[in-house]
C-alpha atoms as a PDB file:
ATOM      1  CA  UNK A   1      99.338 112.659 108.075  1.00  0.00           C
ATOM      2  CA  UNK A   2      98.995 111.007 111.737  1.00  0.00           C
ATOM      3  CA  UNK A   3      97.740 114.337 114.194  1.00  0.00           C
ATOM      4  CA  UNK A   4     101.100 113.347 115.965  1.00  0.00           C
ATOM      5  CA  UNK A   5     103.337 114.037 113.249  1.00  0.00           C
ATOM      6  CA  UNK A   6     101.790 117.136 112.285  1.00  0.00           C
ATOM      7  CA  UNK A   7     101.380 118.775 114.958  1.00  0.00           C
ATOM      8  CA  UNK A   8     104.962 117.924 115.935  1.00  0.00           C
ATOM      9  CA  UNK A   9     106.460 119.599 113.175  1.00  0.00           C
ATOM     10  CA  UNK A  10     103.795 121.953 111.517  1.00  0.00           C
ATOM     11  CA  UNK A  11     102.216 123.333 114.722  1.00  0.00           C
ATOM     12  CA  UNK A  12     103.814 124.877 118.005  1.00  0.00           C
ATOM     13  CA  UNK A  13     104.301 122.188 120.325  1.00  0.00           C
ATOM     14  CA  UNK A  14     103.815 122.477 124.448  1.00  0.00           C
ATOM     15  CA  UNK A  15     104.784 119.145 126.174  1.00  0.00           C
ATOM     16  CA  UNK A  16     104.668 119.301 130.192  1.00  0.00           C
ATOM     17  CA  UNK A  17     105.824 123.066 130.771  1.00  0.00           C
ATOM     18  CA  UNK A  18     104.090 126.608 131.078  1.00  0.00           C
ATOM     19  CA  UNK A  19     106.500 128.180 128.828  1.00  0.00           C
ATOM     20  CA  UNK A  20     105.374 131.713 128.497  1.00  0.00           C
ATOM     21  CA  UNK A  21     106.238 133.636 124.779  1.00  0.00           C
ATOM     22  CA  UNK A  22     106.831 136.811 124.019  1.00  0.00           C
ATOM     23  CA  UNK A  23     104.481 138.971 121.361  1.00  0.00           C
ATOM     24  CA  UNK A  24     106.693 138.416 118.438  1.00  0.00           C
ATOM     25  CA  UNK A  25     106.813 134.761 119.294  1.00  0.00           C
ATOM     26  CA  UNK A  26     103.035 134.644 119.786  1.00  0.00           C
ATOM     27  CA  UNK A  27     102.891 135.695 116.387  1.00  0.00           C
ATOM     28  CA  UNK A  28     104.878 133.799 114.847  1.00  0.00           C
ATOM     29  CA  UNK A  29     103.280 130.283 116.243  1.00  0.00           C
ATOM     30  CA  UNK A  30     101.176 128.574 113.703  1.00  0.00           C
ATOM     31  CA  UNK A  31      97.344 127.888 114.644  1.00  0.00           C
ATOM     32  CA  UNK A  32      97.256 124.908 116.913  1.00  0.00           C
ATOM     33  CA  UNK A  33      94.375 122.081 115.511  1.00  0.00           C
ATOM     34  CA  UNK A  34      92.227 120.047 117.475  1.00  0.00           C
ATOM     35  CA  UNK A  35      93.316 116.076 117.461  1.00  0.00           C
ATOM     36  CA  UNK A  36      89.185 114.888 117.680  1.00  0.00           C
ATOM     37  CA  UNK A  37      87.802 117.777 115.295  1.00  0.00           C
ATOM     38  CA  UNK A  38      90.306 119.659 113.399  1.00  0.00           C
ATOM     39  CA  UNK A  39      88.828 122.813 114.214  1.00  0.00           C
ATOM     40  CA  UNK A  40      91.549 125.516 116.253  1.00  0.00           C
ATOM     41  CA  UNK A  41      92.437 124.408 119.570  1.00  0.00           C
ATOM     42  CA  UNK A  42      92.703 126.197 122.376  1.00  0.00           C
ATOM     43  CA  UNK A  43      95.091 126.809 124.645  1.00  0.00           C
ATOM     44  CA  UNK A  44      94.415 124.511 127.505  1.00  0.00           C
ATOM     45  CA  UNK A  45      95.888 121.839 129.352  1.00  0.00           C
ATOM     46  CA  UNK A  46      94.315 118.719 128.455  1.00  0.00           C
ATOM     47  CA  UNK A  47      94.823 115.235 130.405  1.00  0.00           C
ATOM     48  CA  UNK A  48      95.536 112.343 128.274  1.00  0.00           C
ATOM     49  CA  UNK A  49      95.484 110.319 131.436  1.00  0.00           C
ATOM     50  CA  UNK A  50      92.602 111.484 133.490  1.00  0.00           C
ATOM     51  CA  UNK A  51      94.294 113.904 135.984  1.00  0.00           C
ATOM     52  CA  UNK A  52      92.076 112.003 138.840  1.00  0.00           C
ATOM     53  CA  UNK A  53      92.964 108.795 137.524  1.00  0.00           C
ATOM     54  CA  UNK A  54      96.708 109.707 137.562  1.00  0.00           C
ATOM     55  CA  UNK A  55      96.339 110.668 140.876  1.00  0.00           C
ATOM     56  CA  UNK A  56      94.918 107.516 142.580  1.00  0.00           C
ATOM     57  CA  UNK A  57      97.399 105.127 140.787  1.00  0.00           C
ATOM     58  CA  UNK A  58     100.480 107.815 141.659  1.00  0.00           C
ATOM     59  CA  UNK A  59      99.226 107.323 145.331  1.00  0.00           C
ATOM     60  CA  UNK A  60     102.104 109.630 147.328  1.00  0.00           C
ATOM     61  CA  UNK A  61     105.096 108.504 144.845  1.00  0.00           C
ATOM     62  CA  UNK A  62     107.006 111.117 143.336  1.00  0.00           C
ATOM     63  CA  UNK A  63     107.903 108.781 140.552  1.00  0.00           C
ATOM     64  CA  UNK A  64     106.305 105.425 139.408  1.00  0.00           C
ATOM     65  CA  UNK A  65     106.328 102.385 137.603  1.00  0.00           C
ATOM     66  CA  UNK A  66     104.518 102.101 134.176  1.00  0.00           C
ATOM     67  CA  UNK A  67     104.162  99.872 131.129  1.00  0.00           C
ATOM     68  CA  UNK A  68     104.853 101.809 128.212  1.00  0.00           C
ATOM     69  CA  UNK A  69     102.667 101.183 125.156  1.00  0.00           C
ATOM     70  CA  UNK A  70     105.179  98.682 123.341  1.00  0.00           C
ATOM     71  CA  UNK A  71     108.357  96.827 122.876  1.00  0.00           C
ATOM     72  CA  UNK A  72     111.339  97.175 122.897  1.00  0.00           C
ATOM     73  CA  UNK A  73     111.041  98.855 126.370  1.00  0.00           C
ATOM     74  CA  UNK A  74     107.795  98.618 127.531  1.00  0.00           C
ATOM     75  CA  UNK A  75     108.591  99.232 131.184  1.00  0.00           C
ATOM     76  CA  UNK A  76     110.165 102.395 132.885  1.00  0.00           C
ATOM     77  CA  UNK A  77     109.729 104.906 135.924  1.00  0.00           C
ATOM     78  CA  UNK A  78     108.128 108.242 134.854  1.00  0.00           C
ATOM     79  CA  UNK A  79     106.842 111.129 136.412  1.00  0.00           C
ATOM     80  CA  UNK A  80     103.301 112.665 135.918  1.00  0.00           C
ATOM     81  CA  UNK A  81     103.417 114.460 132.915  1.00  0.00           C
ATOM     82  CA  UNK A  82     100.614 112.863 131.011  1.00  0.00           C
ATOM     83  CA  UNK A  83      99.471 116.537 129.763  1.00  0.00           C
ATOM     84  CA  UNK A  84      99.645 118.423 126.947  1.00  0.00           C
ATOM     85  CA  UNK A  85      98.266 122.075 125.922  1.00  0.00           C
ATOM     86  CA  UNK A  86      96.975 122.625 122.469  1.00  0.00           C
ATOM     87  CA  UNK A  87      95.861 118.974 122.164  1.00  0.00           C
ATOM     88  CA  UNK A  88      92.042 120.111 121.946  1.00  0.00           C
ATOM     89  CA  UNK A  89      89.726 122.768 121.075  1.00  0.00           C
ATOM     90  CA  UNK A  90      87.842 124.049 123.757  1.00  0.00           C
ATOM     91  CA  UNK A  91      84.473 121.543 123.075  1.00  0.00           C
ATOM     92  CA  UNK A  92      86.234 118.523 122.483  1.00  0.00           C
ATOM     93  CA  UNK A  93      88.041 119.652 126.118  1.00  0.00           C
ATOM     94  CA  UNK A  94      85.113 120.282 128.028  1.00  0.00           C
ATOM     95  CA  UNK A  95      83.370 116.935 126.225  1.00  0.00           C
ATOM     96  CA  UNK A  96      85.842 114.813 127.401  1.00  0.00           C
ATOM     97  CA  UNK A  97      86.581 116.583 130.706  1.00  0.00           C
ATOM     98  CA  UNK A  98      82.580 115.504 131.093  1.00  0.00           C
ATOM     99  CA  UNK A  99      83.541 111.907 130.334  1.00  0.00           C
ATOM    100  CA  UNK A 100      86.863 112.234 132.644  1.00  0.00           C
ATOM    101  CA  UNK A 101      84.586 113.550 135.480  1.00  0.00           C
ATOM    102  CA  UNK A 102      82.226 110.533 134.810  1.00  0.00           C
ATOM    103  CA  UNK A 103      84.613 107.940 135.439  1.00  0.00           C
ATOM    104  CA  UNK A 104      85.765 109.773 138.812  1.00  0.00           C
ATOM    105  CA  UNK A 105      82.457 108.939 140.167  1.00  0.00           C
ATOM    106  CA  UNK A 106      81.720 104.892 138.691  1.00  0.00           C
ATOM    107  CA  UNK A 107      85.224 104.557 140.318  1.00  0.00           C
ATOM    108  CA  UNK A 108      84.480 105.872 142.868  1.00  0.00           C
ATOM    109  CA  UNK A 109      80.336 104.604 143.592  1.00  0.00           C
ATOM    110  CA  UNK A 110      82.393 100.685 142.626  1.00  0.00           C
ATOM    111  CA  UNK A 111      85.425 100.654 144.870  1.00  0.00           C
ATOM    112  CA  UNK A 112      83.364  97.978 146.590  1.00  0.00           C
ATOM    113  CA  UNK A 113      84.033  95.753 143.233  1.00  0.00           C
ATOM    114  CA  UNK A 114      87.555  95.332 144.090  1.00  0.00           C
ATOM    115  CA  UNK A 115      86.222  92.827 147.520  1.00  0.00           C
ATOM    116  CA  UNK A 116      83.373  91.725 145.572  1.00  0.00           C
ATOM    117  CA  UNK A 117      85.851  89.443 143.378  1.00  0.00           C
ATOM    118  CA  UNK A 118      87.617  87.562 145.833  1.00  0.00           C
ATOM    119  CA  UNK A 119      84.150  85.477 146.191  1.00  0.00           C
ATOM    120  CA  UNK A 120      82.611  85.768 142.802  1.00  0.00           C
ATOM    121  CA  UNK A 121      84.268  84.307 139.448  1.00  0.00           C
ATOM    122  CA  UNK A 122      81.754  86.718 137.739  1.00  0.00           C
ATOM    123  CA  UNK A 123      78.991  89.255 138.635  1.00  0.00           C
ATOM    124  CA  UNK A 124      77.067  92.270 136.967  1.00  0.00           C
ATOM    125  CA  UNK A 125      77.447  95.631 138.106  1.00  0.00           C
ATOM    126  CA  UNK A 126      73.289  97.056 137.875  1.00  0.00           C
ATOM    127  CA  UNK A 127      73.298  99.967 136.312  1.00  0.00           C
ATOM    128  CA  UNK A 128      75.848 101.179 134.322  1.00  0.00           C
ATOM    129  CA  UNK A 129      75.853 103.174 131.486  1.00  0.00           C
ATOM    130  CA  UNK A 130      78.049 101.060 129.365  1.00  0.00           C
ATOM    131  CA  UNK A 131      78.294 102.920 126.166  1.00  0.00           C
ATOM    132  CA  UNK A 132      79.387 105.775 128.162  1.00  0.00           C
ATOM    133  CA  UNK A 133      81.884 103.896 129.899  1.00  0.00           C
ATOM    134  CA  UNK A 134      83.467 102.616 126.679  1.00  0.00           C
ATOM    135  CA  UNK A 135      82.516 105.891 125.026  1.00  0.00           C
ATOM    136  CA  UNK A 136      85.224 107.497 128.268  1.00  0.00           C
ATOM    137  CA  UNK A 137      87.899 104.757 127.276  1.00  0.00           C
ATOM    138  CA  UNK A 138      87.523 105.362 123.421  1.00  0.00           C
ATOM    139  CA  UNK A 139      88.372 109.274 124.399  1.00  0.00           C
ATOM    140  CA  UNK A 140      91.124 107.980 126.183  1.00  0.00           C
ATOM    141  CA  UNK A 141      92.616 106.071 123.309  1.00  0.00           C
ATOM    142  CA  UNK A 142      91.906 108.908 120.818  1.00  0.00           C
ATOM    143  CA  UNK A 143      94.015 111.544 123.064  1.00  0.00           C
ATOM    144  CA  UNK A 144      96.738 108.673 123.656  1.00  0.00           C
ATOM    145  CA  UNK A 145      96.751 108.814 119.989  1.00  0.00           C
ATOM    146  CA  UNK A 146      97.206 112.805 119.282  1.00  0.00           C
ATOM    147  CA  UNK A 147      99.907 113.195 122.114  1.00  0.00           C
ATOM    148  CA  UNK A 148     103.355 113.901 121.197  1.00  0.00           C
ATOM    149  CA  UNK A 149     104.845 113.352 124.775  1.00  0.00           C
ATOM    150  CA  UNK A 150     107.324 111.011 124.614  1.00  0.00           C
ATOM    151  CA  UNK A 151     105.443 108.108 126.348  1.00  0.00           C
ATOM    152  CA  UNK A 152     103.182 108.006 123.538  1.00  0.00           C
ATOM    153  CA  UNK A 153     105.300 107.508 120.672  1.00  0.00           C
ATOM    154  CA  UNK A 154     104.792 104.294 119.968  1.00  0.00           C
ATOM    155  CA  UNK A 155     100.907 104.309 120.529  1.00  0.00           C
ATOM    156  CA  UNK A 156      98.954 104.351 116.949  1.00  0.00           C
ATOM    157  CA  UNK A 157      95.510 103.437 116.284  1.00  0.00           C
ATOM    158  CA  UNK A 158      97.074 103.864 112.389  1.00  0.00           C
ATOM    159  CA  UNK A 159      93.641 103.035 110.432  1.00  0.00           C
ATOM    160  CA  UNK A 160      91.294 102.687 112.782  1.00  0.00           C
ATOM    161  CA  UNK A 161      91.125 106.485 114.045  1.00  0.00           C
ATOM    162  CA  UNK A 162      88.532 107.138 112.130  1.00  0.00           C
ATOM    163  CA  UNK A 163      86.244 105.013 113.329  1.00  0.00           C
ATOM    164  CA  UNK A 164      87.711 105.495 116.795  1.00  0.00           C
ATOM    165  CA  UNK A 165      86.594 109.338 116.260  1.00  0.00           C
ATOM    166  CA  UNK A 166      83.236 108.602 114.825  1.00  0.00           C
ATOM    167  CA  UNK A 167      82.098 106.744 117.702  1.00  0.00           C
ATOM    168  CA  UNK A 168      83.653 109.202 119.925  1.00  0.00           C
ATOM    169  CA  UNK A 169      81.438 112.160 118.283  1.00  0.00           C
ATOM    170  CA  UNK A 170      78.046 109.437 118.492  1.00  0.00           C
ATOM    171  CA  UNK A 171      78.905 108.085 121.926  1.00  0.00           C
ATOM    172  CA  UNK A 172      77.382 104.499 120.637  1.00  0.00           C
ATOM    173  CA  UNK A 173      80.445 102.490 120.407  1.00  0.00           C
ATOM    174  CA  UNK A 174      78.969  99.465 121.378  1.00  0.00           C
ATOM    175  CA  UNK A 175      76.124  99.778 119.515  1.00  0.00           C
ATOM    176  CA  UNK A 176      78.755 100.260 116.056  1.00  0.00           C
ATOM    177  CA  UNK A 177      80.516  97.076 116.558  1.00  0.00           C
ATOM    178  CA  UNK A 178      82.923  97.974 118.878  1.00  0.00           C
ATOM    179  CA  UNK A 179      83.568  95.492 121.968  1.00  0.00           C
ATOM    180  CA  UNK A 180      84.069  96.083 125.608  1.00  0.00           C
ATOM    181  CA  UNK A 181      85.760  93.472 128.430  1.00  0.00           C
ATOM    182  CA  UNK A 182      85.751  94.115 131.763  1.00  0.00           C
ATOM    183  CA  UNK A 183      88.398  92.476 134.295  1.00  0.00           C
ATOM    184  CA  UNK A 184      89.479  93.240 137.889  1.00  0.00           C
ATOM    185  CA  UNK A 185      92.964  91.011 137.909  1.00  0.00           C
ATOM    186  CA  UNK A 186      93.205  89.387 141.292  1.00  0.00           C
ATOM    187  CA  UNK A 187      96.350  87.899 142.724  1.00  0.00           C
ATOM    188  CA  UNK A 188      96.871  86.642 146.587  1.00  0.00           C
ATOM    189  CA  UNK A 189     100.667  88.626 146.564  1.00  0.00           C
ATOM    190  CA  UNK A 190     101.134  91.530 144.144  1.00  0.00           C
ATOM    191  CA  UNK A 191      98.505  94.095 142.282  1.00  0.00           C
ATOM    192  CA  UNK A 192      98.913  97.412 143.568  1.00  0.00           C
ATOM    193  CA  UNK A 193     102.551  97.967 142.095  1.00  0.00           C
ATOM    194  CA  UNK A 194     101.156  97.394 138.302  1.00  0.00           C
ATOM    195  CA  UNK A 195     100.180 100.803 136.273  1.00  0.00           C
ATOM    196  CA  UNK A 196     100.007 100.588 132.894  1.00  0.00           C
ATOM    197  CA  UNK A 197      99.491 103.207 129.857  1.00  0.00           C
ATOM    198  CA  UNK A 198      97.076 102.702 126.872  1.00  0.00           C
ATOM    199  CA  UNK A 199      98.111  99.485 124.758  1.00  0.00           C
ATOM    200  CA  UNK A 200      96.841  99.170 121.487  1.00  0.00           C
ATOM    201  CA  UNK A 201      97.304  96.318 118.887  1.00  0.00           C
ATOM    202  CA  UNK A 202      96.841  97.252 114.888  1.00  0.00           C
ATOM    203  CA  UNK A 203      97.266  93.525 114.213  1.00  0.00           C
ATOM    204  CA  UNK A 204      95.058  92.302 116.786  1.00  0.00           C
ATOM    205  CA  UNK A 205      92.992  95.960 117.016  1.00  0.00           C
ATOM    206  CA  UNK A 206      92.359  95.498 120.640  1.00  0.00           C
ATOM    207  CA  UNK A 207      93.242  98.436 122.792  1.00  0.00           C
ATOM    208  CA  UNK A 208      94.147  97.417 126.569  1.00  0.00           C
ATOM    209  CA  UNK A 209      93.559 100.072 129.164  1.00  0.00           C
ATOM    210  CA  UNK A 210      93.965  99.421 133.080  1.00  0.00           C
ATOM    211  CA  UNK A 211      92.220 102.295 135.398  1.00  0.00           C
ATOM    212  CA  UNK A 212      91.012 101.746 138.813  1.00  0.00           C
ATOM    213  CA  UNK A 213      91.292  98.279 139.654  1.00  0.00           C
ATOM    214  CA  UNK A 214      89.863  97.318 136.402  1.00  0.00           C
ATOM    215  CA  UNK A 215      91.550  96.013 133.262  1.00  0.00           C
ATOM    216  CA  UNK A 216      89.468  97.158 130.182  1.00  0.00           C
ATOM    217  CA  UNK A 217      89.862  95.249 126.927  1.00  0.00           C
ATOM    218  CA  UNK A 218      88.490  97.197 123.668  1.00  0.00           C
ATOM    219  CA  UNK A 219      88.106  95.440 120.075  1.00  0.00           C
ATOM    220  CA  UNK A 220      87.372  97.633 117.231  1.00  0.00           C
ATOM    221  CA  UNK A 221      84.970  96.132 115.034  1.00  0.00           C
ATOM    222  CA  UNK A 222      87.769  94.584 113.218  1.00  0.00           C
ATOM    223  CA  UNK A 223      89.181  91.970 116.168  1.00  0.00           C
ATOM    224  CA  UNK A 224      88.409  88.651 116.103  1.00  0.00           C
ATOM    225  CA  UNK A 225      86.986  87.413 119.221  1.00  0.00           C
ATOM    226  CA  UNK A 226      87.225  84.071 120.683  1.00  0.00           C
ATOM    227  CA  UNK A 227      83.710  82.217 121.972  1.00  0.00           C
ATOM    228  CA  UNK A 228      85.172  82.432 125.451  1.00  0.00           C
ATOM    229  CA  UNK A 229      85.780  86.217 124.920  1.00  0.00           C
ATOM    230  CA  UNK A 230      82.025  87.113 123.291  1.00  0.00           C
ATOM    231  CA  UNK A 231      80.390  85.674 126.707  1.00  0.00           C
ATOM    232  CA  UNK A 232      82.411  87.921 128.609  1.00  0.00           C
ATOM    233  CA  UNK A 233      81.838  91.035 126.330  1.00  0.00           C
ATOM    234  CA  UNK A 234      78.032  90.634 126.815  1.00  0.00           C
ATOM    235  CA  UNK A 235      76.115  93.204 129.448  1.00  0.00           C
ATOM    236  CA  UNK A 236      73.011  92.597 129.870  1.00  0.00           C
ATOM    237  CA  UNK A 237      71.748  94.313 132.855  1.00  0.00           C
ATOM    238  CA  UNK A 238      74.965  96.437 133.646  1.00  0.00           C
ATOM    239  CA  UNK A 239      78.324  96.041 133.142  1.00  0.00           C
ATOM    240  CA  UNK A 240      79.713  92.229 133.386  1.00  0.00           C
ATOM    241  CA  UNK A 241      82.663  91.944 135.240  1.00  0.00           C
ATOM    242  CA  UNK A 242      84.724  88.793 135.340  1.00  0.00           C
ATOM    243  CA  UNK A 243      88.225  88.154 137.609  1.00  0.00           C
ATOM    244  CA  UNK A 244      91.659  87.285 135.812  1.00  0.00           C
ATOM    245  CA  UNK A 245      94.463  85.995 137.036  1.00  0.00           C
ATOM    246  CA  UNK A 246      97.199  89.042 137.586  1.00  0.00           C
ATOM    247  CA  UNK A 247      99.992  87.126 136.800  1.00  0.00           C
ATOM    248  CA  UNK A 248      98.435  85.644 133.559  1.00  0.00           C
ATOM    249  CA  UNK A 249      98.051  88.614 131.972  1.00  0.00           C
ATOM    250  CA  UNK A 250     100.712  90.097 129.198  1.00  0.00           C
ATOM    251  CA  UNK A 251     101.135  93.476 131.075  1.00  0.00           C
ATOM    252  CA  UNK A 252     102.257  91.683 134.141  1.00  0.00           C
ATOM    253  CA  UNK A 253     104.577  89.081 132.670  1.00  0.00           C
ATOM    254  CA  UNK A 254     106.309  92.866 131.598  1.00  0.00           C
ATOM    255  CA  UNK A 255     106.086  94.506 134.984  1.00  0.00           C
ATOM    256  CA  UNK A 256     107.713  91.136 136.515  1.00  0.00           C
ATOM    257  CA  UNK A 257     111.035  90.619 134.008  1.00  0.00           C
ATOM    258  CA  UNK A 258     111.531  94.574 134.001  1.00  0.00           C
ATOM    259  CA  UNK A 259     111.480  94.376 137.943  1.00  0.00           C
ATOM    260  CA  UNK A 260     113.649  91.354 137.900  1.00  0.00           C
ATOM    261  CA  UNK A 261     116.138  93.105 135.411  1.00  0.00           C
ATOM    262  CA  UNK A 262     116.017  96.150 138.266  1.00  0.00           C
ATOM    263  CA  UNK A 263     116.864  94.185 141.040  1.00  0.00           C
ATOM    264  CA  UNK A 264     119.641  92.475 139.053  1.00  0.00           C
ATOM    265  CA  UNK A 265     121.304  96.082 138.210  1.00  0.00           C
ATOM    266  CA  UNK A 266     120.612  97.041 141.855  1.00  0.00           C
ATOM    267  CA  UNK A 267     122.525  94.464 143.109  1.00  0.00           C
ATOM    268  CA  UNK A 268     125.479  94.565 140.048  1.00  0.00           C
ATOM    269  CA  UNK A 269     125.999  98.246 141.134  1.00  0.00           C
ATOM    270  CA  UNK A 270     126.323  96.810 145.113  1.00  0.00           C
END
């Protein structure tokens, strides 16, 4: 059974609230199981987007626009309830508040990246740990996965969560077949207005996460890669880094029409 399903309807369910229960209600709730290890999970809040992460793109709106994870509406306004207790037992919490704390600092250490590609088509950034970096992704995909807050209903990594959990536990993703690109989307007009949630593909199985000003493409060993799309998945050195157009890619093409079909309604209601 998908972690989502059960523990929507076998296990007690918090989604965004600090409901407090009574003793007879304690007792009552079913044990809680962790969506990475199965073992009891704790009660804690766990981040499916990184809390830091969430902050930076929230910037100081109280609401803002996000792609969903799929059609039919991929595009809404949402607030920041990307949390959920009981997701996680206390390890699996702690190992990927390690990996969460991780990417607060490469984002950090490489805001410089962001200037770096208005001059360079391509560059490597020395250094990184690149397996970690797609092991922090993979942990994001895996929780995007478990949720069962409503702006994850649609995500699914259907069969290939096990293999996304396997390389979570070795922390070698890269080195088991999995595939990382890197992107920062440039564009002379429009880029800070685009956040978008975990995307994943079954057909294609290519997750798409955006964090920072990065665009991160993952293919599980099963995607079929284009000769173009190999050379840019190759790090040697550090992490390879290539620009994209912004308004090429898919996520923007949905940002656009679901801002278009805003300003139409804003004006119909005028």
């Amino acid at each position: 059974m998908h972690p989502r399903q059960m523990r929507a309807t076998a296990y007690h369910r918090y989604v965004g609230t600090d409901r407090q229960e009574t003793s007879s209600e304690a007792e009552s709730v079913p044990q809680w199981l962790c969506g990475i290890c199965g073992s009891p999970a704790a009660d804690l809040k766990s981040h499916i987007v990184p809390k830091g992460e969430l902050r930076r793109m929230k910037g100081d709106s109280k609401d803002f626009f996000f792609l969903n994870s799929d059609a039919p509406s991929p595009t809404r306004w949402v607030e920041d309830r990307f949390w959920e207790r009981g997701l996680l037992c206390a390890r699996c919490e702690e190992e990927c508040g390690t990996l969460d704390r991780w990417w607060a600092r490469f984002s950090d250490e490489r805001s410089d990246a962001v200037q770096t590609v208005r001059t360079r088509r391509a560059w490597i950034l020395p250094g990184v740990d690149v397996e970690k970096l797609t092991t922090f992704l993979m942990s994001v995909l895996v929780r995007a996965h478990c949720a069962t807050i409503p702006d994850f209903d649609d995500f699914d990594l259907g069969q290939h969560f096990d293999s996304a959990i396997s390389v979570l536990k070795s922390g070698s993703p890269l080195a088991s077949g999995f595939h990382l690109i890197a992107q920062i989307p440039f564009s002379s007009e429009i880029s800070s207005g685009l956040r978008a949630l975990p995307r994943f593909s079954q057909d294609s199985a290519k997750a798409c996460l955006w964090f920072g000003a990065f665009r991160f493409v993952i293919g599980f060993p099963a995607a079929h890669w284009s000769d173009e799309e190999r050379r840019l998945g190759k790090h040697r050195g550090g992490l390879f880094v290539s620009r994209c157009l912004l308004e090429e890619t898919q996520e923007y093409q949905y940002f656009e029409s679901a801002l278009r079909q805003r300003r139409a309604n804003s004006r119909s209601k005028s």
